[in-house]
Protein backbone atom coordinates (compact mmCIF):
# COMPACT_ATOMS: atom_id res chain seq x y z
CA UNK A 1 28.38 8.62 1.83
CA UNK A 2 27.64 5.22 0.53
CA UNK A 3 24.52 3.66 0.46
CA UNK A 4 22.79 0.82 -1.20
CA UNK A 5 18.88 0.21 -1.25
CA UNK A 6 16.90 -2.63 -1.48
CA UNK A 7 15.22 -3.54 -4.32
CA UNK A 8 12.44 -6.30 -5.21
CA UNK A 9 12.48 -7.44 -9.13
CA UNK A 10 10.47 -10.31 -10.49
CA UNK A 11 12.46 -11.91 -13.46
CA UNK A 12 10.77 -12.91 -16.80
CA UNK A 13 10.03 -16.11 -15.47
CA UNK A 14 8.12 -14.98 -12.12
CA UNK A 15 10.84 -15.54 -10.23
CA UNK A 16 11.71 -12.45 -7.32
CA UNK A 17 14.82 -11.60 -6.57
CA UNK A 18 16.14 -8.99 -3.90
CA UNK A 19 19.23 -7.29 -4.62
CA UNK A 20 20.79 -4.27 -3.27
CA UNK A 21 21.64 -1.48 -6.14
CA UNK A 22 24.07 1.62 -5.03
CA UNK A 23 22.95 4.89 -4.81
CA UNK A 24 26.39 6.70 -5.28
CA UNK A 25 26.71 5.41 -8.93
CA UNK A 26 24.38 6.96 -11.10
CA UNK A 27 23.17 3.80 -12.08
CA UNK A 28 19.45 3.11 -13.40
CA UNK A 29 17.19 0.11 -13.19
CA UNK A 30 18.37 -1.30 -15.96
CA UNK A 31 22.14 -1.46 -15.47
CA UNK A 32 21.12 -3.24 -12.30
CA UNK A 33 19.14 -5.77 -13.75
CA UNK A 34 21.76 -5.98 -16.00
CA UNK A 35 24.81 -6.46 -13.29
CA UNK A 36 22.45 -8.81 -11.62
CA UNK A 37 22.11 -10.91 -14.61
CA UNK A 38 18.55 -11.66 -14.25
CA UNK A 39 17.59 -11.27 -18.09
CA UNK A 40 19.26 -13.30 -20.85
CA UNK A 41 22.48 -11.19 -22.15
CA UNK A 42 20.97 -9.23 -25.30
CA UNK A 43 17.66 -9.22 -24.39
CA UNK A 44 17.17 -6.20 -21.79
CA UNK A 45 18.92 -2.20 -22.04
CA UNK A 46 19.62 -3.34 -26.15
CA UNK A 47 19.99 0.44 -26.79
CA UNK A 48 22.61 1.27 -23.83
CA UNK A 49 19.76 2.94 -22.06
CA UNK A 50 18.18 5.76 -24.60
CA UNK A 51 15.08 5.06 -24.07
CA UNK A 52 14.99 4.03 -27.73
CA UNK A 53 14.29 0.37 -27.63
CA UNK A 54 11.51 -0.37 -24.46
CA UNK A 55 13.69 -4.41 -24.02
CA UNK A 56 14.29 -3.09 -20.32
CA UNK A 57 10.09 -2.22 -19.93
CA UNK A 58 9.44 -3.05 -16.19
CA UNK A 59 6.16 -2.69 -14.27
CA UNK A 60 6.29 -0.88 -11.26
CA UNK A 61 4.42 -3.02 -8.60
CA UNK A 62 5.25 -0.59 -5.37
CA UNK A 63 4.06 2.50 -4.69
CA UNK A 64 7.52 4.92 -4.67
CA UNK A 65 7.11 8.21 -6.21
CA UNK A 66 8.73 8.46 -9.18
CA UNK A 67 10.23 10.92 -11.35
CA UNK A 68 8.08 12.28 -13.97
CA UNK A 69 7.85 10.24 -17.88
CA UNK A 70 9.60 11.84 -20.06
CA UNK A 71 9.09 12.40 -23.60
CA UNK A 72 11.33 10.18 -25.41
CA UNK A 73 10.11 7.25 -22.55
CA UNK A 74 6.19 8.08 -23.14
CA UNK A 75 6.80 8.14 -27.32
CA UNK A 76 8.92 4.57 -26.65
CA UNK A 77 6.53 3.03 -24.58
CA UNK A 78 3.44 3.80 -26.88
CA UNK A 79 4.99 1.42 -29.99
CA UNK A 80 6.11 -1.36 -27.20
CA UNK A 81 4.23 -4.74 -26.55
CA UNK A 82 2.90 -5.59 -23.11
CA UNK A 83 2.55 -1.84 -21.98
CA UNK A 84 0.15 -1.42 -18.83
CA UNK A 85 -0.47 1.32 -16.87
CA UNK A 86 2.24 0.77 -14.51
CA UNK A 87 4.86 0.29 -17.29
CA UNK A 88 8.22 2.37 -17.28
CA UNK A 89 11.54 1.91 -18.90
CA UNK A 90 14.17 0.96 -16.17
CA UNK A 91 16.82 2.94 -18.30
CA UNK A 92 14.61 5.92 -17.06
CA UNK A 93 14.60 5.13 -13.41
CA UNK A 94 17.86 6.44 -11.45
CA UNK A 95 18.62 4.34 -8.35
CA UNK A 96 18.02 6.89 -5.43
CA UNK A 97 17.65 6.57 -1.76
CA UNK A 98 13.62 7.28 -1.99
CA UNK A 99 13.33 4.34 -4.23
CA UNK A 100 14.51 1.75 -1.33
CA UNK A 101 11.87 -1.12 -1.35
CA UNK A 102 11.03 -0.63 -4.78
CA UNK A 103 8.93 -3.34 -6.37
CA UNK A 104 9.22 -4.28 -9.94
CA UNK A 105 8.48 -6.89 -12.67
CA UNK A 106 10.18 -7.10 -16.06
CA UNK A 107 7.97 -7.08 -19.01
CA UNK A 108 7.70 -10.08 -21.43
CA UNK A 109 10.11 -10.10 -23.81
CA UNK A 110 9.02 -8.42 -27.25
């Protein structure tokens, strides 16, 4: 069964943008952002989405419960720039149905 959810991101230039991301595609926050186009081409998901490169850092803004931080995302996101509490990788997050009105803003970029 298909089913897209709703998703709030803020751009790198504070600008919001709601968008509605599949759920039956496997995709992550990232490849949205990236299908979207709301980050310059080259400067978000540079590493395909390995968690090895922290250019698609978001902040979570909502309150959605969210899969535990990995290792590899934790190790990444303790070298990058502009890490807050609320920071994630959005290669990390997998668009699911309990993520539908998720709230998020894209880091600055490094």
């Amino acid at each position: 069964m298909e089913q897209d959810i709703q998703i709030k991101i803020t751009d790198r230039e504070g600008i919001t943008h709601e968008v509605l991301a599949p759920t039956d595609m496997a995709m992550n926050l990232m490849e949205v952002v990236r299908s979207y186009e709301l980050a310059p081409e080259g400067t978000i998901g540079i590493c395909g989405g390995m968690a090895m490169c922290a250019s698609c850092q978001c902040y979570v803004i909502s309150d959605h419960e969210l899969p535990e931080m990995q290792d590899d995302e934790e190790a990444m996101l303790s070298e990058a720039f502009y890490v807050e509490d609320n920071s994630r990788l959005g290669c990390q997050i997998q668009i699911t149905p309990e993520l539908e009105g998720l709230e998020v803003e894209l880091a600055p970029e490094s």
